[in-house]
PDB file of N, CA and C in Angstrom:
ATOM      1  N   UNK A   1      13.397 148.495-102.289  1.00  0.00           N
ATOM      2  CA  UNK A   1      12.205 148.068-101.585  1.00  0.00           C
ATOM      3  C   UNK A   1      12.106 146.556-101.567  1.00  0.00           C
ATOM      4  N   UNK A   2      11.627 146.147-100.512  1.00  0.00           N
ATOM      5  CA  UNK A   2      11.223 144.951-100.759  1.00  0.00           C
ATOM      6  C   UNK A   2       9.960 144.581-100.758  1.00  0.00           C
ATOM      7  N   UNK A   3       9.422 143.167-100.840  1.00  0.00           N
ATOM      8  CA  UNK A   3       8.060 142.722-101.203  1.00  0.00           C
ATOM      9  C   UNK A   3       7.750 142.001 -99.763  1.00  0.00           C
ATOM     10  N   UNK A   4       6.178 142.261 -99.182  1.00  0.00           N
ATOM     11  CA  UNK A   4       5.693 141.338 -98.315  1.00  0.00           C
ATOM     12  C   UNK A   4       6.321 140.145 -98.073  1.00  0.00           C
ATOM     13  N   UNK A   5       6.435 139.588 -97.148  1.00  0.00           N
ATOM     14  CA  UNK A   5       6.464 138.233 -97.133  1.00  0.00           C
ATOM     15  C   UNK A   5       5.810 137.928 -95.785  1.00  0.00           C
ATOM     16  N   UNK A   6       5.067 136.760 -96.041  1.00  0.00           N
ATOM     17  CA  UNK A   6       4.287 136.115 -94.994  1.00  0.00           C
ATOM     18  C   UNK A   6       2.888 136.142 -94.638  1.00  0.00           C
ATOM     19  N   UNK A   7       2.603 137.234 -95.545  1.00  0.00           N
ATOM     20  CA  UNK A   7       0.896 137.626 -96.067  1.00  0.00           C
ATOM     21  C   UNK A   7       0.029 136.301 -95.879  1.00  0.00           C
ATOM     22  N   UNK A   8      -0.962 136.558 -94.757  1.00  0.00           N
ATOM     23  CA  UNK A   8      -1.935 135.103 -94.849  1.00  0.00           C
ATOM     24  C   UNK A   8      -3.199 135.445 -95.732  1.00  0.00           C
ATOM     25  N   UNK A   9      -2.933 134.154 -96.519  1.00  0.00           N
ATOM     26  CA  UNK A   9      -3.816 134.301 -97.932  1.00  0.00           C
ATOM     27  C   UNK A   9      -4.409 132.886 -97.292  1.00  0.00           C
ATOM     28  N   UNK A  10      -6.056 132.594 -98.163  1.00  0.00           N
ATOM     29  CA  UNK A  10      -6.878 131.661 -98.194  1.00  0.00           C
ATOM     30  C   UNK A  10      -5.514 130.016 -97.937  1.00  0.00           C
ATOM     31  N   UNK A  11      -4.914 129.801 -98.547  1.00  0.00           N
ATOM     32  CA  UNK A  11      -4.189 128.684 -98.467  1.00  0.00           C
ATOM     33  C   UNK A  11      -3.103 128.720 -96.913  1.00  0.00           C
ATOM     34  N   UNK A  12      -2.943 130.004 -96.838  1.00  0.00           N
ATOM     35  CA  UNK A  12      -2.191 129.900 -95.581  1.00  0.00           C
ATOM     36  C   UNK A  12      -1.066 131.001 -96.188  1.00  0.00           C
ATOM     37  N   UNK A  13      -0.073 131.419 -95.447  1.00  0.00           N
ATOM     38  CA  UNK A  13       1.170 132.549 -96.077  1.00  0.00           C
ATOM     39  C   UNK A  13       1.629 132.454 -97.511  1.00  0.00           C
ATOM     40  N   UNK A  14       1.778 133.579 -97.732  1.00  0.00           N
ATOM     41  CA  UNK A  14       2.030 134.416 -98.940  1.00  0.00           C
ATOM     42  C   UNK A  14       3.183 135.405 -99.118  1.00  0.00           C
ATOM     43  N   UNK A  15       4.133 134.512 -99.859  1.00  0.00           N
ATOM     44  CA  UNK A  15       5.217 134.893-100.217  1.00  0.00           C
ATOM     45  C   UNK A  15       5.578 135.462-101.416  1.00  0.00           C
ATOM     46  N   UNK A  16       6.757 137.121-101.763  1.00  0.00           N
ATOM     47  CA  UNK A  16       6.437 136.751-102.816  1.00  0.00           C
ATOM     48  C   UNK A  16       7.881 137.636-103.449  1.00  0.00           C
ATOM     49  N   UNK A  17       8.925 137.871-104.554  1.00  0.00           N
ATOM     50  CA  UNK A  17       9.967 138.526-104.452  1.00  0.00           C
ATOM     51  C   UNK A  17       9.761 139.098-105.662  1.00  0.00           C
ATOM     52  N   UNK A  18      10.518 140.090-105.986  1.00  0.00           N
ATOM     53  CA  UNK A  18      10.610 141.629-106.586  1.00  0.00           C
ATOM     54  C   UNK A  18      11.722 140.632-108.313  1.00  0.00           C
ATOM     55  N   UNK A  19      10.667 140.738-108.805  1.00  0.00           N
ATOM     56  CA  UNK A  19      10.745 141.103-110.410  1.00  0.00           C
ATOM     57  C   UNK A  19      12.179 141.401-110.892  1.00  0.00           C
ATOM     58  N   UNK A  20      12.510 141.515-112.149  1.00  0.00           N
ATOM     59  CA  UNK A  20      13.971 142.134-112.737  1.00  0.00           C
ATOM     60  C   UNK A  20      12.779 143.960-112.989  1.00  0.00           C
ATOM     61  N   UNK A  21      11.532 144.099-113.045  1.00  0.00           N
ATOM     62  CA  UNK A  21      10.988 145.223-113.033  1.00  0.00           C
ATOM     63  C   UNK A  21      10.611 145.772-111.668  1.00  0.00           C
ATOM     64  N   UNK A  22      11.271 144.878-110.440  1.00  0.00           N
ATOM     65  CA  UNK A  22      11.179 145.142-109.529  1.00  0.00           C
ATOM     66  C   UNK A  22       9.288 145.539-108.738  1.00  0.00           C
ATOM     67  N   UNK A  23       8.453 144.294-109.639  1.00  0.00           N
ATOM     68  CA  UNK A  23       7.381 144.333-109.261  1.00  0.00           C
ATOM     69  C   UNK A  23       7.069 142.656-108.538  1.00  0.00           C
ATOM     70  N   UNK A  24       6.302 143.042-107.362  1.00  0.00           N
ATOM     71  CA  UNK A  24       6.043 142.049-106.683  1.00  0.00           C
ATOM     72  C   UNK A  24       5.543 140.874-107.677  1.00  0.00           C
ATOM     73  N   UNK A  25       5.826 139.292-106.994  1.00  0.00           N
ATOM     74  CA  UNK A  25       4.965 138.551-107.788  1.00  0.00           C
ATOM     75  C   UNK A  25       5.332 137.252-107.150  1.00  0.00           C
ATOM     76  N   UNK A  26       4.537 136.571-106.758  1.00  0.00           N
ATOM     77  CA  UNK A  26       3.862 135.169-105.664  1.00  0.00           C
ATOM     78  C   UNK A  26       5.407 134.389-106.264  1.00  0.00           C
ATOM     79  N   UNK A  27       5.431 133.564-105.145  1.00  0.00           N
ATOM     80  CA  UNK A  27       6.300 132.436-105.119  1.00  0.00           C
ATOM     81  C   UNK A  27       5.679 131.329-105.473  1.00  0.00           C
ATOM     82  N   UNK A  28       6.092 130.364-105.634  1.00  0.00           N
ATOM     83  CA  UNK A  28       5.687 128.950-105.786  1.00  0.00           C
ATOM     84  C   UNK A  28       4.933 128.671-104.758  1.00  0.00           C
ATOM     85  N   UNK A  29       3.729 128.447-104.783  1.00  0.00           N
ATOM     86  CA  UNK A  29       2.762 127.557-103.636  1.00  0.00           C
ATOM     87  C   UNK A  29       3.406 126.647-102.528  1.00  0.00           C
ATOM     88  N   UNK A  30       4.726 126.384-102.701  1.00  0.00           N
ATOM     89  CA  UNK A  30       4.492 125.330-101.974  1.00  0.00           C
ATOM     90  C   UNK A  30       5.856 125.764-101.186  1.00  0.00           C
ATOM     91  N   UNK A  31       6.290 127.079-101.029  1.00  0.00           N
ATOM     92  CA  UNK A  31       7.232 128.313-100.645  1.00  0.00           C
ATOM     93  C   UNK A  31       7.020 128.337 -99.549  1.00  0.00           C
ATOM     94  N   UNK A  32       7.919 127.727 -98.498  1.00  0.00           N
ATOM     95  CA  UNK A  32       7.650 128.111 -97.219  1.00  0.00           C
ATOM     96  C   UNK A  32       8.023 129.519 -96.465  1.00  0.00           C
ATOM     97  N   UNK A  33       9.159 129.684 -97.067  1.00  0.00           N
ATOM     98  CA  UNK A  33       9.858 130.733 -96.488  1.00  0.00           C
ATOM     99  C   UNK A  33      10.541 132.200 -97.292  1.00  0.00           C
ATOM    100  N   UNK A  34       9.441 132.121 -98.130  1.00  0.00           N
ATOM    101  CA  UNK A  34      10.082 133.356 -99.028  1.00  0.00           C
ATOM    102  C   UNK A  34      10.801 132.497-101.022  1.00  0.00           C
ATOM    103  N   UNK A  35      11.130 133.249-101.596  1.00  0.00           N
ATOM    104  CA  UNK A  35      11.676 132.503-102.586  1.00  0.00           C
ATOM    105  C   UNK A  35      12.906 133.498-103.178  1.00  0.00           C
ATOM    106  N   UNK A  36      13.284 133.149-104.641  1.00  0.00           N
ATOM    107  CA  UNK A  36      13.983 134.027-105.251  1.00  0.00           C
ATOM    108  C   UNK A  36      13.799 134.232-106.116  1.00  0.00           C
ATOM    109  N   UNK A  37      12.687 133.394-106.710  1.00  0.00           N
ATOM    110  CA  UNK A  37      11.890 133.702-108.378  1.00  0.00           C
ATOM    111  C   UNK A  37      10.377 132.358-107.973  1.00  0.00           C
ATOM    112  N   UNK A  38      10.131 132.014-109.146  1.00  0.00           N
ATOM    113  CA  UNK A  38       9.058 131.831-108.973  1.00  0.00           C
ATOM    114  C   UNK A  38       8.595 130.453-109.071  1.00  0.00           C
ATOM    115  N   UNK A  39       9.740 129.328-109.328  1.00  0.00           N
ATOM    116  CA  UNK A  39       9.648 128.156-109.412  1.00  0.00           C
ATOM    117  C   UNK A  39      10.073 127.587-107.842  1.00  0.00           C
ATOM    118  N   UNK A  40       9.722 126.418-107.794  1.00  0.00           N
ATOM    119  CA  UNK A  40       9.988 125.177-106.866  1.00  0.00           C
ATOM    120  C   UNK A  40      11.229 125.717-105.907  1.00  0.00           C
ATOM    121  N   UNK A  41      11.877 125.466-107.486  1.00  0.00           N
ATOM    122  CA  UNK A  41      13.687 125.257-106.490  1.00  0.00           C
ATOM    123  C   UNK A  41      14.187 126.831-106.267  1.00  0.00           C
ATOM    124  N   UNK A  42      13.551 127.923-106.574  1.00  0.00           N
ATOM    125  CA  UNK A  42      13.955 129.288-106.035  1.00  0.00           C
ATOM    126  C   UNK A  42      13.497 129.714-104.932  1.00  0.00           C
ATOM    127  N   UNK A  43      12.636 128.429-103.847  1.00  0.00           N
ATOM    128  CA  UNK A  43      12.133 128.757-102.812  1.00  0.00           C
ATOM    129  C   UNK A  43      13.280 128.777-101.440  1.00  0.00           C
ATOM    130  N   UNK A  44      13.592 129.079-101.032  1.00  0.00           N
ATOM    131  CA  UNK A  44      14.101 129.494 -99.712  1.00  0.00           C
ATOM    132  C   UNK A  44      13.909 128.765 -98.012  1.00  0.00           C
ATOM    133  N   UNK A  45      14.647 128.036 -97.866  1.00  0.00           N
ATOM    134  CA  UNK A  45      14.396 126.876 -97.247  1.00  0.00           C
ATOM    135  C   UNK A  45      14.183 125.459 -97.629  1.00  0.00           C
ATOM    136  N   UNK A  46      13.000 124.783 -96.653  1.00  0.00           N
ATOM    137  CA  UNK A  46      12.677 123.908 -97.410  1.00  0.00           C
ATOM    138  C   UNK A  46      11.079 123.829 -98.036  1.00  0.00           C
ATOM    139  N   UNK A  47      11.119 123.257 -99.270  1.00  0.00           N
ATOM    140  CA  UNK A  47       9.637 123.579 -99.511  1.00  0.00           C
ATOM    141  C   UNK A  47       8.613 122.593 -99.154  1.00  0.00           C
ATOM    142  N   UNK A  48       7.134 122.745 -99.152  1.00  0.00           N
ATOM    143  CA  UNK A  48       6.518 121.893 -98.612  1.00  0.00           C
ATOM    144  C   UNK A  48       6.833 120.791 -99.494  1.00  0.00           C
ATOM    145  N   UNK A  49       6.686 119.114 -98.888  1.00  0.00           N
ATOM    146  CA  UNK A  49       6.649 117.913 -99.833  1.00  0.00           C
ATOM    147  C   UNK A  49       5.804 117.835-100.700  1.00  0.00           C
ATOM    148  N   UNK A  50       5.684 117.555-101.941  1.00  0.00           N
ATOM    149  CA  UNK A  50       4.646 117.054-102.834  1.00  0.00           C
ATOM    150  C   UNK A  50       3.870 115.548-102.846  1.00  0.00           C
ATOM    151  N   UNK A  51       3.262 115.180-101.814  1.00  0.00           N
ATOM    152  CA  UNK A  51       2.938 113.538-101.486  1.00  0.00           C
ATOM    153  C   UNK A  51       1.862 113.260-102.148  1.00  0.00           C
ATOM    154  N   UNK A  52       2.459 112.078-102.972  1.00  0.00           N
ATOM    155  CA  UNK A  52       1.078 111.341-103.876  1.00  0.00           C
ATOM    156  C   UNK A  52       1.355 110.256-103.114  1.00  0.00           C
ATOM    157  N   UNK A  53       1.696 109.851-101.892  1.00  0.00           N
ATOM    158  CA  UNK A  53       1.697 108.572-101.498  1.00  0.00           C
ATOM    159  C   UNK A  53       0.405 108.508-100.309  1.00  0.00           C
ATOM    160  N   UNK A  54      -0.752 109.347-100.529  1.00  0.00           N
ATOM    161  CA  UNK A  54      -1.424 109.426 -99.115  1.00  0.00           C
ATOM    162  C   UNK A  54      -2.324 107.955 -99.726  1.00  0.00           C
ATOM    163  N   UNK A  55      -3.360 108.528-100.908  1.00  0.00           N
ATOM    164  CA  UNK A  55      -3.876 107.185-101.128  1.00  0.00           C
ATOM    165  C   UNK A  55      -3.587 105.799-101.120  1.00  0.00           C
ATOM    166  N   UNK A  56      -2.082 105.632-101.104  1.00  0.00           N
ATOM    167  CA  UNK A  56      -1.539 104.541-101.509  1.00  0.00           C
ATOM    168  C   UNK A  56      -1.478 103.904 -99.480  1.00  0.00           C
ATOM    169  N   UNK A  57      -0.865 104.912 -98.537  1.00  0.00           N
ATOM    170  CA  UNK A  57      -1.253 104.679 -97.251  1.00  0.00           C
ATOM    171  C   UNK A  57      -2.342 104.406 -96.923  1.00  0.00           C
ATOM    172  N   UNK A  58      -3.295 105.076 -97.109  1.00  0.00           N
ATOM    173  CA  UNK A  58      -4.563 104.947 -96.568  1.00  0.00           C
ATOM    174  C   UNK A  58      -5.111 103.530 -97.061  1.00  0.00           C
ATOM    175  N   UNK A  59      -4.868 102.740 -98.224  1.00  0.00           N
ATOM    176  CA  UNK A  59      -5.333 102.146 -98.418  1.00  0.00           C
ATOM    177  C   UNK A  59      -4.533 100.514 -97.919  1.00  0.00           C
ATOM    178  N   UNK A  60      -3.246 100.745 -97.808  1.00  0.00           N
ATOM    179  CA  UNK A  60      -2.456 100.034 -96.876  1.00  0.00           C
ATOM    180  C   UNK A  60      -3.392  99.941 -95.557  1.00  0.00           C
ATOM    181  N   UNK A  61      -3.637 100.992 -94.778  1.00  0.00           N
ATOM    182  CA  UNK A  61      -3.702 100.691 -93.449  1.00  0.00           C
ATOM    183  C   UNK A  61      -5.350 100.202 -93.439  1.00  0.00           C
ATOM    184  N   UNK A  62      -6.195 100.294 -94.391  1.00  0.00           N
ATOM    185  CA  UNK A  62      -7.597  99.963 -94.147  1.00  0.00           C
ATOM    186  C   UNK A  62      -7.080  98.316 -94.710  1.00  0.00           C
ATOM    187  N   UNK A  63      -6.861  97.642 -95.050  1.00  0.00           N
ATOM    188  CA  UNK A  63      -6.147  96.286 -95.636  1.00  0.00           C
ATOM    189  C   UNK A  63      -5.973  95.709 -93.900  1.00  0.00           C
ATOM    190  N   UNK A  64      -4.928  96.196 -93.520  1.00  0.00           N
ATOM    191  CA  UNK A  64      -4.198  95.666 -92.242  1.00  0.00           C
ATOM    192  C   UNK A  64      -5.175  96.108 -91.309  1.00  0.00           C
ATOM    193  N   UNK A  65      -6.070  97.062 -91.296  1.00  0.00           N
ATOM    194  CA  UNK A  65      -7.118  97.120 -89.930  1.00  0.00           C
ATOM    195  C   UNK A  65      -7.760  95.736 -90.505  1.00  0.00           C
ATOM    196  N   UNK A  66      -8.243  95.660 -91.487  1.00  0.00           N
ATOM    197  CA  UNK A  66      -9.569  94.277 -91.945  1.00  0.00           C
ATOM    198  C   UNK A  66      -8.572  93.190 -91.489  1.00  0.00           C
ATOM    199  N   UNK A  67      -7.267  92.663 -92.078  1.00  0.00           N
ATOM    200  CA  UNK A  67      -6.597  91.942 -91.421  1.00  0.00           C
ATOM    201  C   UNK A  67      -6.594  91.507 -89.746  1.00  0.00           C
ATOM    202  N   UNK A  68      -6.316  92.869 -88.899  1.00  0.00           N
ATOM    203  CA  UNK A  68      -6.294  92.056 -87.557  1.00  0.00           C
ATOM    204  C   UNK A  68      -7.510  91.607 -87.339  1.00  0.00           C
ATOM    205  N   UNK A  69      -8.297  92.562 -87.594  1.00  0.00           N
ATOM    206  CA  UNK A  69      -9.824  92.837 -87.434  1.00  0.00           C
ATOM    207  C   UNK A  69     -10.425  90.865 -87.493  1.00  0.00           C
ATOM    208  N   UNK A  70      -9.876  90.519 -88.872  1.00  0.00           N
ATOM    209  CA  UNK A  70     -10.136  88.896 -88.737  1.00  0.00           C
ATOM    210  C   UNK A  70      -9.625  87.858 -87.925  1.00  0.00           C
ATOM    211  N   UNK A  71      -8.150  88.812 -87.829  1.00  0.00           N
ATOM    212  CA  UNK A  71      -7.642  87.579 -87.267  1.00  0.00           C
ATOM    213  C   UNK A  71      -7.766  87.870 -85.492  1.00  0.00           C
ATOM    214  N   UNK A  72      -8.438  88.757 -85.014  1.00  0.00           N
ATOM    215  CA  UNK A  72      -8.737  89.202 -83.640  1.00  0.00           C
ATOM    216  C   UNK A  72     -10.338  87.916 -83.845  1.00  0.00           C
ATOM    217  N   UNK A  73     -11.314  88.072 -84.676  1.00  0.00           N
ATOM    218  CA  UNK A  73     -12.492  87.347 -84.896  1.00  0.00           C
ATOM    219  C   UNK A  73     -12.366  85.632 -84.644  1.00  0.00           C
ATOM    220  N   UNK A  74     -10.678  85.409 -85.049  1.00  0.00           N
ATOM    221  CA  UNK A  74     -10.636  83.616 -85.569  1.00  0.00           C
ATOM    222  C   UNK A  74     -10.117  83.545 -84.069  1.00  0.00           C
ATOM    223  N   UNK A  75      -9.396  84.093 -83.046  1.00  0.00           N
ATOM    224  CA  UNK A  75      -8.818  84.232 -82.084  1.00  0.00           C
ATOM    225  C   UNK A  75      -9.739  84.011 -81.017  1.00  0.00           C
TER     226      UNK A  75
END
């Protein structure tokens, strides 16, 4: 037998593969396409990115909007 895959759960699809007891059980969250156990790297494909760089952007680009923003003002 095999186990669901692609089940839409609250986060979005739900993946999930068959046990050594051959009982269902979730993939790694961040599992796009199915897995083979239950960590990261047993996911199947590619998995979603893990980005801690959003704050670090966002706060780049509010810097450089105030930037032109002045130098559009001295102009």
């Amino acid at each position: 037998e095999s186990c669901p895959e692609g089940i839409l759960g609250e986060r979005g699809p739900i993946y999930k593969y068959p046990d050594s007891g051959r009982e269902c059980r979730p993939c790694h969250e961040n599992c796009t396409r199915g897995c083979l156990g239950p960590l990261l790297r047993d996911c199947l494909g590619e998995p979603l990115p893990v980005s801690r760089k959003t704050p670090t952007v966002i706060a780049v680009m509010v810097v450089g909007g105030l930037f032109l923003s002045c130098s559009c003002v001295l102009l």
